[in-house]
N, C-alpha and C. Protein backbone atom coordinates (compact mmCIF):
# COMPACT_ATOMS: atom_id res chain seq x y z
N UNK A 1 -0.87 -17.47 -3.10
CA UNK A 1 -1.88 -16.50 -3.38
C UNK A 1 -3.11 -16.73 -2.51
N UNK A 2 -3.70 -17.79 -2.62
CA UNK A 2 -4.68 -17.83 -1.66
C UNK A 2 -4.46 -17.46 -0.35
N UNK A 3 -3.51 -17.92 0.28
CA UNK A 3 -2.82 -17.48 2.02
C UNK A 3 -3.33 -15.89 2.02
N UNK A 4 -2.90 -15.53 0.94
CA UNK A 4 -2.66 -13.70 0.76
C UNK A 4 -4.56 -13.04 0.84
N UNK A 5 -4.91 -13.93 0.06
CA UNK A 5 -7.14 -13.88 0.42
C UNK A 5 -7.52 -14.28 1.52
N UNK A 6 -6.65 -14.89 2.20
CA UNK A 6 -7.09 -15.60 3.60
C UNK A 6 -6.91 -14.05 4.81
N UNK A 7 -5.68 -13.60 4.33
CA UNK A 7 -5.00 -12.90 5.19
C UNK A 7 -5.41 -11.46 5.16
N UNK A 8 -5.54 -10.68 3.77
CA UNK A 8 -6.36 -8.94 3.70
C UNK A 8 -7.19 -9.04 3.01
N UNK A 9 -7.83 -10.25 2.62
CA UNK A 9 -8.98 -10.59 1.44
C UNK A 9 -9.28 -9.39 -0.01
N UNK A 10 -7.81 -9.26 -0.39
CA UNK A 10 -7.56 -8.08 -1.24
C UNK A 10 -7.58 -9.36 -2.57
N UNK A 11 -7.30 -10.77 -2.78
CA UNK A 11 -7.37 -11.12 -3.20
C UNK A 11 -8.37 -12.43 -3.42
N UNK A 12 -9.27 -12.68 -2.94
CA UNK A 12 -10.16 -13.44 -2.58
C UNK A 12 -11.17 -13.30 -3.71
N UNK A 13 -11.58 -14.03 -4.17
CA UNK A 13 -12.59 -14.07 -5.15
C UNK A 13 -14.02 -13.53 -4.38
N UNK A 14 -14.50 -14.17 -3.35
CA UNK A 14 -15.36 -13.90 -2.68
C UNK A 14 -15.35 -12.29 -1.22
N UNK A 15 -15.75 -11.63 -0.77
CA UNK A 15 -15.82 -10.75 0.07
C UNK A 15 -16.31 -11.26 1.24
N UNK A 16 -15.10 -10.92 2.22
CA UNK A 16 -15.25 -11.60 3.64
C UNK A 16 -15.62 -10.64 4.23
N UNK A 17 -16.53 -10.57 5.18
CA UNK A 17 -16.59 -9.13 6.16
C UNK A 17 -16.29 -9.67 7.63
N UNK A 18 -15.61 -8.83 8.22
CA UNK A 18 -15.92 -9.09 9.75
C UNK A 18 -17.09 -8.73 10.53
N UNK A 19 -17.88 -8.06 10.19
CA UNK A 19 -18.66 -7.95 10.78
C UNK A 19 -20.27 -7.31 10.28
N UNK A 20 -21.60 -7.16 10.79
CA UNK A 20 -22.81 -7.37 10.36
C UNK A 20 -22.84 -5.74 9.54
N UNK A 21 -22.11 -4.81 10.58
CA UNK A 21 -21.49 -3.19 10.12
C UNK A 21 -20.88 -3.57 8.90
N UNK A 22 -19.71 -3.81 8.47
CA UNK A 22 -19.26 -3.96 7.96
C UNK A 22 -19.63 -4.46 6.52
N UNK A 23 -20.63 -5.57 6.54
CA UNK A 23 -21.76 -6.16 5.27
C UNK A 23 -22.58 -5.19 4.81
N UNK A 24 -23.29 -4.61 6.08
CA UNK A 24 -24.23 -3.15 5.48
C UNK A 24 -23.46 -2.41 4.80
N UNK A 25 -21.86 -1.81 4.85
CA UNK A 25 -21.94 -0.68 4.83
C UNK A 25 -21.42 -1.12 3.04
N UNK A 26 -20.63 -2.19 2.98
CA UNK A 26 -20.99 -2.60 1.49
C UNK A 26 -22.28 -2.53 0.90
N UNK A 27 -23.27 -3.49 1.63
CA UNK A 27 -24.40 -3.36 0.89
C UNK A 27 -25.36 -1.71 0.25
N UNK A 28 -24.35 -0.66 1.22
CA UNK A 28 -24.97 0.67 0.82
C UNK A 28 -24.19 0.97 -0.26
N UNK A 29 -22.73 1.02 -0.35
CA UNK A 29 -22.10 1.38 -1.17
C UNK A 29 -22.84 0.38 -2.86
N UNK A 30 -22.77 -0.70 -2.79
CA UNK A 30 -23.47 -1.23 -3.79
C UNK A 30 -24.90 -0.48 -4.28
N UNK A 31 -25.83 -0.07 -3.30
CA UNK A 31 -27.30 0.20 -3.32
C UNK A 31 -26.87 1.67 -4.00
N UNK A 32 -25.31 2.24 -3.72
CA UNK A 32 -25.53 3.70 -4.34
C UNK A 32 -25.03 3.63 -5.46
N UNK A 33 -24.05 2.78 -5.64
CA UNK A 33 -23.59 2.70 -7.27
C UNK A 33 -24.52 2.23 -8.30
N UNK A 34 -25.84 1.63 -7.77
CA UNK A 34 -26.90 1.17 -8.63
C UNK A 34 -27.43 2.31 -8.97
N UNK A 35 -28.06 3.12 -7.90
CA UNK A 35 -28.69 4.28 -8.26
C UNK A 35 -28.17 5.40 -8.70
N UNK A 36 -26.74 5.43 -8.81
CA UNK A 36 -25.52 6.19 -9.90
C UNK A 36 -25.35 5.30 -11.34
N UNK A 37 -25.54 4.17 -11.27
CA UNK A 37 -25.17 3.52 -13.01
C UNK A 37 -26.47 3.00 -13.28
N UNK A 38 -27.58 2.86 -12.63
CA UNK A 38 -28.72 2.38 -12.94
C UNK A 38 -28.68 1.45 -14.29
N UNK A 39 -28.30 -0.06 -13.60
CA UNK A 39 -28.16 -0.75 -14.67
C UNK A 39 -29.43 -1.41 -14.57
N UNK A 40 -29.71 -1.79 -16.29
CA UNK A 40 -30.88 -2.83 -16.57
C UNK A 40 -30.30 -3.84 -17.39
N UNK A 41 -30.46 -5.15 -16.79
CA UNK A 41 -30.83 -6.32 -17.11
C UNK A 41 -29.24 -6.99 -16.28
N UNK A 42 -29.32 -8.56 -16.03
CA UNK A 42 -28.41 -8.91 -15.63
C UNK A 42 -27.15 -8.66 -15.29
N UNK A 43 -26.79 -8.17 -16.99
CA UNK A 43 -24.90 -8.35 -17.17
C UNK A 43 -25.16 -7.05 -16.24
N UNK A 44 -25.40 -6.11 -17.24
CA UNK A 44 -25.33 -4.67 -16.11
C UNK A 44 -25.22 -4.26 -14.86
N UNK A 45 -26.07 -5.29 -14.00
CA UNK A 45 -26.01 -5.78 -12.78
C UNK A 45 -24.91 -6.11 -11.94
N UNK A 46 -24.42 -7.25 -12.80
CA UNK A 46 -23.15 -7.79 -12.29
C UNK A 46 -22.22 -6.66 -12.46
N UNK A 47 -22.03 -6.03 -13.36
CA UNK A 47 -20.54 -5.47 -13.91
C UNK A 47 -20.87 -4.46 -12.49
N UNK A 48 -22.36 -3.71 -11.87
CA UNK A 48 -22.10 -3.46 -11.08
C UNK A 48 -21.64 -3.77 -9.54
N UNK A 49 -22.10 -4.10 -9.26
CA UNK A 49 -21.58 -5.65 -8.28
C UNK A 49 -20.04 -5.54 -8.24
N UNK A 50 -19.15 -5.90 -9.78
CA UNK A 50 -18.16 -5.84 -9.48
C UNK A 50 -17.72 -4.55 -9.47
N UNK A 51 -17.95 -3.35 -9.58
CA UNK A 51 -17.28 -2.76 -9.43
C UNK A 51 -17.19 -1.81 -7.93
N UNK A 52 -18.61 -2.37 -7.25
CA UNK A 52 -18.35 -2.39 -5.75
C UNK A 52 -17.74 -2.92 -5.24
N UNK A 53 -17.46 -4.05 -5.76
CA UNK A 53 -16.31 -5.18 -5.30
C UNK A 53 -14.75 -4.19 -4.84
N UNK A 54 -14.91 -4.09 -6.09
CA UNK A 54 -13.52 -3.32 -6.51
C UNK A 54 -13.21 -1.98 -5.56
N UNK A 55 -14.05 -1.68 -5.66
CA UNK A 55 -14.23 0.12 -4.52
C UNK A 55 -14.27 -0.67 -3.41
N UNK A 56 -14.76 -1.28 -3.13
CA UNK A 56 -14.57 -2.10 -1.39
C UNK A 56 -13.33 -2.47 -1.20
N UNK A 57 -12.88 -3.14 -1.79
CA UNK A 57 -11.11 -3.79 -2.15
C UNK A 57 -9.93 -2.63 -2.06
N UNK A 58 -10.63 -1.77 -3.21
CA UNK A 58 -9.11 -0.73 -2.52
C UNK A 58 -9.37 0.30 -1.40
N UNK A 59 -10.93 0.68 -1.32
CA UNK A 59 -10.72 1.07 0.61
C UNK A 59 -10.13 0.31 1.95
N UNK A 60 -10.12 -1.38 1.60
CA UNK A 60 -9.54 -1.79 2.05
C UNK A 60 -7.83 -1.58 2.06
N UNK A 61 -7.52 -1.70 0.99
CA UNK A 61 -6.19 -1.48 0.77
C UNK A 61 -5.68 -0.19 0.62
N UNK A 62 -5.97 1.01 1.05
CA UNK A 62 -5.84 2.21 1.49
C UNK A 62 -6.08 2.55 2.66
N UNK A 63 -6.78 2.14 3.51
CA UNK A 63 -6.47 1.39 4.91
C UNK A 63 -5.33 0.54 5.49
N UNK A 64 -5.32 -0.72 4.58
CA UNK A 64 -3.70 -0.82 5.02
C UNK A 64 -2.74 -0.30 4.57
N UNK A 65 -2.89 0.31 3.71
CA UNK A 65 -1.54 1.11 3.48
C UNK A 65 -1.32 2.43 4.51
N UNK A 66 -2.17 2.83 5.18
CA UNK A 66 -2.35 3.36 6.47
C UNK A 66 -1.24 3.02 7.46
N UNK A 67 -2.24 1.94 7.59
CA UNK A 67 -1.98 1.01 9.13
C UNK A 67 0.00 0.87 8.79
N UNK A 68 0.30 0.43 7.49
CA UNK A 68 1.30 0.06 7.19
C UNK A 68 2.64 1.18 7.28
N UNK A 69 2.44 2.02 6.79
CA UNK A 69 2.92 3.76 7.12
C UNK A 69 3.17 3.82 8.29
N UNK A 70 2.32 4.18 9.57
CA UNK A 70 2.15 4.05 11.04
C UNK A 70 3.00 3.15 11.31
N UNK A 71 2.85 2.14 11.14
CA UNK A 71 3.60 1.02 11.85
C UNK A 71 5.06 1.24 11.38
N UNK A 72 5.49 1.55 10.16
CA UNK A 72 6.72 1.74 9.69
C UNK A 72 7.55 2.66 10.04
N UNK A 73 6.54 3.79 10.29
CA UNK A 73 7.22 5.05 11.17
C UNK A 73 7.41 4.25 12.39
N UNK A 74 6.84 3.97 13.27
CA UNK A 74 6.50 3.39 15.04
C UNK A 74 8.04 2.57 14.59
N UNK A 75 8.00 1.94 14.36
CA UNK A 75 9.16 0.77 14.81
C UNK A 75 10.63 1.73 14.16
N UNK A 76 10.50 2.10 12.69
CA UNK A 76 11.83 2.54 12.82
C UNK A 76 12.33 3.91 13.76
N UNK A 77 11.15 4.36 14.62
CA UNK A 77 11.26 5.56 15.52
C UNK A 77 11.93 4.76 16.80
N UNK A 78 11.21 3.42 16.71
CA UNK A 78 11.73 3.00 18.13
C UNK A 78 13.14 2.05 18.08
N UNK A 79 13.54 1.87 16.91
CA UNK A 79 14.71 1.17 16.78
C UNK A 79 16.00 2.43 16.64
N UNK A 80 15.39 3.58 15.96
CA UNK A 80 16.66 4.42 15.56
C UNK A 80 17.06 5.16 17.18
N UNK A 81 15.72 4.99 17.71
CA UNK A 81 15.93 5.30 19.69
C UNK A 81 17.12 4.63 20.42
N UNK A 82 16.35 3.40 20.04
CA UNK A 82 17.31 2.67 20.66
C UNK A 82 18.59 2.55 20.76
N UNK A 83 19.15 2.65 19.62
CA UNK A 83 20.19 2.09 18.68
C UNK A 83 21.21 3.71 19.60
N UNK A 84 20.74 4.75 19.27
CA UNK A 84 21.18 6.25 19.94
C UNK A 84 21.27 6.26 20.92
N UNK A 85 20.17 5.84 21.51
CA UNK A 85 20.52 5.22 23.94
C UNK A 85 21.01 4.75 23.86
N UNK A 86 21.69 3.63 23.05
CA UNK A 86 22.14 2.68 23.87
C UNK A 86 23.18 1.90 23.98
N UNK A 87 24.14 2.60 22.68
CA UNK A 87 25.08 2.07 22.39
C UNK A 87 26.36 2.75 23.52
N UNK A 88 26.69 1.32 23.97
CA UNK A 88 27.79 2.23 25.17
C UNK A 88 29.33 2.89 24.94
N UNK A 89 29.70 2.75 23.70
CA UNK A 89 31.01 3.24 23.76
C UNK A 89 30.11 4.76 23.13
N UNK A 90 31.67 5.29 22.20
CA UNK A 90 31.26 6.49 21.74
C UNK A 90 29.88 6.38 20.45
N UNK A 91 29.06 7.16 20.16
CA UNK A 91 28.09 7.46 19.25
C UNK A 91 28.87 6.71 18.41
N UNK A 92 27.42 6.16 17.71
CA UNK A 92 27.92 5.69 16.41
C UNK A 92 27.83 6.28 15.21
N UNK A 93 28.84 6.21 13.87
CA UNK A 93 28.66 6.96 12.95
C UNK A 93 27.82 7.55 12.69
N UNK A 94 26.37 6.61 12.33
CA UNK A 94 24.91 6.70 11.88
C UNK A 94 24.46 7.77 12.51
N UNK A 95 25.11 8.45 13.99
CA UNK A 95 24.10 9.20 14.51
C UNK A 95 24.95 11.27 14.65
N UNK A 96 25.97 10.22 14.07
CA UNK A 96 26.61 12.31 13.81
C UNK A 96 27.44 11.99 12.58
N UNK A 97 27.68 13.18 11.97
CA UNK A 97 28.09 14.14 11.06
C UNK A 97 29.64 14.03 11.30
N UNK A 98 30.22 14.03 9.77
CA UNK A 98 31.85 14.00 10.49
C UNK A 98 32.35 15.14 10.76
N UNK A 99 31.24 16.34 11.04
CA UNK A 99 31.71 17.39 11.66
C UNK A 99 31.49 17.22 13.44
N UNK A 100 30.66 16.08 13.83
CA UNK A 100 30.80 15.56 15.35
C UNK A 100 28.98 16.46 15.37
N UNK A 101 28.23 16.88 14.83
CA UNK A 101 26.88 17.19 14.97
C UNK A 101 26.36 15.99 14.30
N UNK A 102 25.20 16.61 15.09
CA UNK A 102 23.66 14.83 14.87
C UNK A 102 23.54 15.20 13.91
N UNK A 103 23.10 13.98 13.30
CA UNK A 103 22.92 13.27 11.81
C UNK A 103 21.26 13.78 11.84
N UNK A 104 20.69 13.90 10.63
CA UNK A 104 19.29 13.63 10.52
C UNK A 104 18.18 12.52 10.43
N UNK A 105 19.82 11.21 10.93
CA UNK A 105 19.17 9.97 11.22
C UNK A 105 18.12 10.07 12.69
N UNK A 106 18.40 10.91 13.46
CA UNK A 106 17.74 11.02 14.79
C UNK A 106 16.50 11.79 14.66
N UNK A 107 16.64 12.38 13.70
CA UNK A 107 15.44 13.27 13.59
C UNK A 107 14.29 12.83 12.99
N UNK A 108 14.10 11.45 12.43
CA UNK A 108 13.51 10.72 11.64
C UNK A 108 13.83 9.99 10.30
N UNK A 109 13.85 8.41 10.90
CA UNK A 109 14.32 7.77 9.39
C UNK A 109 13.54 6.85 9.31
N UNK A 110 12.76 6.60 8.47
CA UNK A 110 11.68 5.78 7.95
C UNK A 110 12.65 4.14 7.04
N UNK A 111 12.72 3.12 7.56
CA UNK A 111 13.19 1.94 7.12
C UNK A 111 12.51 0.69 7.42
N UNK A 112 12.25 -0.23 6.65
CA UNK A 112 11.78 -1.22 6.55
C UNK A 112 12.13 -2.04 8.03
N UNK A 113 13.35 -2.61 7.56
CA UNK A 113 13.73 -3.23 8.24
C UNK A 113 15.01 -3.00 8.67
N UNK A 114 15.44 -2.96 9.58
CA UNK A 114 17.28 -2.85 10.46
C UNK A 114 17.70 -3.96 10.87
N UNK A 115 18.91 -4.37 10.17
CA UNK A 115 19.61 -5.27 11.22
C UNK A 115 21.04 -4.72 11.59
N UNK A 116 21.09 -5.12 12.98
CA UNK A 116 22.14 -4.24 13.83
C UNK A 116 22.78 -6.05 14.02
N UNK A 117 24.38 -6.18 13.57
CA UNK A 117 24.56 -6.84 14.39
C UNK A 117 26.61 -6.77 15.16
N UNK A 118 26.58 -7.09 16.09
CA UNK A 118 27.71 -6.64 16.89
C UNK A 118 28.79 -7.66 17.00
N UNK A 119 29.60 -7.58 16.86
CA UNK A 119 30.78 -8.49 16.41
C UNK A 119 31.67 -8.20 17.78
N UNK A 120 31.69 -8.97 18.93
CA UNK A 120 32.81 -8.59 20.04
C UNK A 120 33.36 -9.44 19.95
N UNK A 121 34.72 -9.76 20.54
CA UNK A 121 35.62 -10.63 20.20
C UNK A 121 36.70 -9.81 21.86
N UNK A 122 36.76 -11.15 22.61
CA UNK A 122 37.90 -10.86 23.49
C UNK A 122 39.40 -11.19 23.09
N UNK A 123 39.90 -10.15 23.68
CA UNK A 123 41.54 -10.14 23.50
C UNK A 123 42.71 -9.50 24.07
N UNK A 124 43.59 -9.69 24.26
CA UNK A 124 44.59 -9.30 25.55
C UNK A 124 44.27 -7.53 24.99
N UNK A 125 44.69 -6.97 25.86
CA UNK A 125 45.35 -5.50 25.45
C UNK A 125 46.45 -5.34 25.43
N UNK A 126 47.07 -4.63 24.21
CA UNK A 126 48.98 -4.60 23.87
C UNK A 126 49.14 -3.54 25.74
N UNK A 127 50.20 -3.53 25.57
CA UNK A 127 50.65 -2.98 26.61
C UNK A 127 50.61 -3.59 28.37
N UNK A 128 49.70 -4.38 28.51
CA UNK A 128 49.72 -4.80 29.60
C UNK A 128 50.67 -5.71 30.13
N UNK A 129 50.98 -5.97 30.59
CA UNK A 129 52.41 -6.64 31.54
C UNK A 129 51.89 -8.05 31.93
N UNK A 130 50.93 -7.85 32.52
CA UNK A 130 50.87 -9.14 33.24
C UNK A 130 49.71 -10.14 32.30
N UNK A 131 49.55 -9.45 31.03
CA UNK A 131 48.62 -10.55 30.56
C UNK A 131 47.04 -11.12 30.47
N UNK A 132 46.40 -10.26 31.76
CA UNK A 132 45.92 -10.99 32.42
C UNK A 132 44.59 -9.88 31.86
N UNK A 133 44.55 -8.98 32.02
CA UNK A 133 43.34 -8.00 31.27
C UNK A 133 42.73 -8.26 29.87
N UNK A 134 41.55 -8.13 29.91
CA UNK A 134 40.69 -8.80 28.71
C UNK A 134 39.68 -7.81 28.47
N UNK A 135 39.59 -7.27 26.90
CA UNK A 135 38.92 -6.21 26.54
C UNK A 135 37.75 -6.61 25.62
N UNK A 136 36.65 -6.42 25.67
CA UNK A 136 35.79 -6.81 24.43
C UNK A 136 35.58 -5.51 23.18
N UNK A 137 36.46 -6.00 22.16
CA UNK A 137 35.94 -4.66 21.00
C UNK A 137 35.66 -6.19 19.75
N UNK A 138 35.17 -4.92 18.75
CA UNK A 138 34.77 -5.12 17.47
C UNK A 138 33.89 -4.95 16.72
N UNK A 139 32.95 -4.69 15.90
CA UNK A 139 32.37 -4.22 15.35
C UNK A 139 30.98 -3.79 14.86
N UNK A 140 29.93 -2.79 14.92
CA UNK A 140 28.44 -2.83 14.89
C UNK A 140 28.53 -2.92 12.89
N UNK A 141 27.59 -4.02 12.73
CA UNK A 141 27.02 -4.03 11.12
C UNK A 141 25.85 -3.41 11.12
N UNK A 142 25.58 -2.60 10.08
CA UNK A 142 23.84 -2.06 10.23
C UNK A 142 23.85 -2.89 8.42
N UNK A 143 22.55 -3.20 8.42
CA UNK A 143 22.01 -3.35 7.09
C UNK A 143 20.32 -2.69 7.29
N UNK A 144 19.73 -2.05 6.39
CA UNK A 144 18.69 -1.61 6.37
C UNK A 144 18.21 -2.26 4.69
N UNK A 145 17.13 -2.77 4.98
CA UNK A 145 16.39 -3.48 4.16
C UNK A 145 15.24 -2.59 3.60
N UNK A 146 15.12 -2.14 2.61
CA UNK A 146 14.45 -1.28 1.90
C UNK A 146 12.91 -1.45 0.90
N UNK A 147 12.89 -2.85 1.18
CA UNK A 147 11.48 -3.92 0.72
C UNK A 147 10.65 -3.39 1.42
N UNK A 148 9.05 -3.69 1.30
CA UNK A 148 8.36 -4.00 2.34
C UNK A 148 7.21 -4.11 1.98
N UNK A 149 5.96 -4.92 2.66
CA UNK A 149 4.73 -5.14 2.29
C UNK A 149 4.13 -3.69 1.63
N UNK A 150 4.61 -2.53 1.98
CA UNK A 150 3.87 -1.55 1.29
C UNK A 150 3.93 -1.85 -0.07
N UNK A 151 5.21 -2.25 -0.61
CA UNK A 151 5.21 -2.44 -2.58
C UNK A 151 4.18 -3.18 -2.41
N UNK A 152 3.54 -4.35 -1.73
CA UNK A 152 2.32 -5.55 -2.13
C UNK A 152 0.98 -4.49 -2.07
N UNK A 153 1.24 -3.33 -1.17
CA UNK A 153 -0.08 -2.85 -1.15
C UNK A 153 -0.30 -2.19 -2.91
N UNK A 154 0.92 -1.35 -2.60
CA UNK A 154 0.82 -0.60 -3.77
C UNK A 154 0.66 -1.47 -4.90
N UNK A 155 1.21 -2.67 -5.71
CA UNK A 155 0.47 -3.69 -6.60
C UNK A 155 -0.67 -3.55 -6.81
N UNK A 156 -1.61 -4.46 -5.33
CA UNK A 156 -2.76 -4.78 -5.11
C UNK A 156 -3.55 -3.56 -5.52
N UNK A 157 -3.22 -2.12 -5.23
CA UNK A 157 -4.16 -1.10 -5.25
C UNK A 157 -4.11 -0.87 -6.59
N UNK A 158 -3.04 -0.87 -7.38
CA UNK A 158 -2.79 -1.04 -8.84
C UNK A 158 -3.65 -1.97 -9.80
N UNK A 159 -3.62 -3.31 -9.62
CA UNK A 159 -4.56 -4.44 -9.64
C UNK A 159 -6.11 -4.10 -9.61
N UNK A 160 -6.19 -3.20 -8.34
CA UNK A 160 -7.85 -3.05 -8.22
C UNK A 160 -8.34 -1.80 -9.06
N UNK A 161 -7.61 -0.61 -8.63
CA UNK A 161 -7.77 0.15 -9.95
C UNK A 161 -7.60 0.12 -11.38
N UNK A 162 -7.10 -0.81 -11.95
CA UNK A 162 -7.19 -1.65 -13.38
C UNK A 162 -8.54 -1.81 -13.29
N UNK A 163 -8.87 -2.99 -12.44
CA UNK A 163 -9.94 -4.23 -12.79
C UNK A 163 -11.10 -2.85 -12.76
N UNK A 164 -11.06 -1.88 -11.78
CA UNK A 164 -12.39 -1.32 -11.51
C UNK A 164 -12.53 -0.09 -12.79
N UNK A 165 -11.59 0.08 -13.51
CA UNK A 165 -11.70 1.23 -15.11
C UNK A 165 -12.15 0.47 -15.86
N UNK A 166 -11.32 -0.73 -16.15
CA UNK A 166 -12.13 -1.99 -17.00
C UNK A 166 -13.65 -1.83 -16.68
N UNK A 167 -14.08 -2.20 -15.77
CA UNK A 167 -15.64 -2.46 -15.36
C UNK A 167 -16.52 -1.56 -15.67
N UNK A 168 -15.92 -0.41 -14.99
CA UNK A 168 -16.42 1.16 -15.44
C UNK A 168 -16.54 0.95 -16.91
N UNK A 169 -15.54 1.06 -17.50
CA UNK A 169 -15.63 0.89 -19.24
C UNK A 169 -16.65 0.22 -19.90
N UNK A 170 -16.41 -1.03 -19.67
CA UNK A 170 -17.10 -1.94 -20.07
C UNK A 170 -19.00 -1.43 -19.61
N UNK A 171 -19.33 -0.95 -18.68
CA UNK A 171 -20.14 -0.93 -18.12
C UNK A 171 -20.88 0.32 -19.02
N UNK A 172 -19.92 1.53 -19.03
CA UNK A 172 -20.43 2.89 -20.01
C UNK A 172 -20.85 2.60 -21.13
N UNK A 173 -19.70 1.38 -22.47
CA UNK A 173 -19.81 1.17 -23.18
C UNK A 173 -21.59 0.03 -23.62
N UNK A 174 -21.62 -0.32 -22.66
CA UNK A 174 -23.15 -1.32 -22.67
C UNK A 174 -23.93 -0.39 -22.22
N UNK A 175 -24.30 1.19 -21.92
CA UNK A 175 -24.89 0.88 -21.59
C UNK A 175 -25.45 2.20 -22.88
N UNK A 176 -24.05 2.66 -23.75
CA UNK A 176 -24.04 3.63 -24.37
C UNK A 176 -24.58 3.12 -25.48
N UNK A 177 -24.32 1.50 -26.07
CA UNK A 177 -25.05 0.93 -26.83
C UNK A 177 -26.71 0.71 -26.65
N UNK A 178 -27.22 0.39 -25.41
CA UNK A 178 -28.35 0.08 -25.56
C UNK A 178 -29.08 1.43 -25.61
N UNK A 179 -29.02 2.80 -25.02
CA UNK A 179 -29.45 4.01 -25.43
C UNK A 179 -29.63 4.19 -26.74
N UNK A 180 -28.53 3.71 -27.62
CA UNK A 180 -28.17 4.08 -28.99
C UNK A 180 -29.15 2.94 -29.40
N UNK A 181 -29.39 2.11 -28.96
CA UNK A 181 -30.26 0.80 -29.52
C UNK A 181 -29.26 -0.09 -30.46
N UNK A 182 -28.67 0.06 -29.82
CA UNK A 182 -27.62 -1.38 -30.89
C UNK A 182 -27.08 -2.00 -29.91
């Protein structure tokens, strides 16, 4: 867990910024949620605090879930490419129809992860006479892996939208009491 605060600081107790931009533009978002919940006295304070926390945290993590999308398209665009150039005998299943038309694998397939792997194996060919000819066949495996850091985003954004209704709550409820004077 900590590695994981080190790494998108989605879990970090503390708020890392990269940069001096980056501190301001929290420090505004905080300066406006004050002057939207206008809390008095400490706790009030804090609960706001955290719940900038929290709004900072999942813009973060709606950002990577961005970046994460993009990248997921990009690679399985450039692997399902590949895989269609480049295979030298005839097309492979994956990429036509057993009517012999393209598959809608070419047209876009969004996957985690692909593993392609190719099984050749040399061996005489029946029919030859003299023995001496050597053919490489045998077999392409595909596995497509269907995991991927997006479920961690989606958690995390889960996680932060909890903690930040809680806060909200908690925050209405204090502040609905002290109006009421109790």
């Amino acid at each position: 867990m900590s590695q994981n605060a080190r790494t998108h600081g989605l879990l970090a107790k503390k708020l890392l910024f990269q940069s001096d931009e980056e501190k301001s533009d929290f420090e505004q978002l905080h300066c406006e949620l004050e002057q939207d919940r206008q809390p008095v006295g400490p706790v009030e304070r804090a609960l706001v605090e955290e719940a900038a926390v929290c709004l900072w945290k999942l813009q973060s993590a709606n950002g990577w879930e961005m970046r994460e999308l993009d990248n997921r398209r990009a690679a399985s665009t450039a692997i399902m490419k590949t895989l269609s150039e480049s295979h030298e005998q005839e097309r492979l299943p994956l990429f036509t129809k057993w009517d012999g038309k393209a598959s809608a694998a070419q047209l876009g397939w969004d996957c985690e992860e692909l593993v392609v792997r190719c099984d050749k194996r040399d061996f005489k060919q029946e029919g030859d006479s003299s023995g001496d000819r050597k053919s490489k066949a045998g077999n392409v495996q595909i596995e497509a892996k269907l995991t991927t850091s997006l479920d961690s985003i989606l958690r995390y954004q889960a996680v932060i939208k909890r903690d930040l209704y809680r806060v909200l709550a908690e925050l209405r409820e204090m502040q609905r009491e002290r109006r009421e004077g109790g």
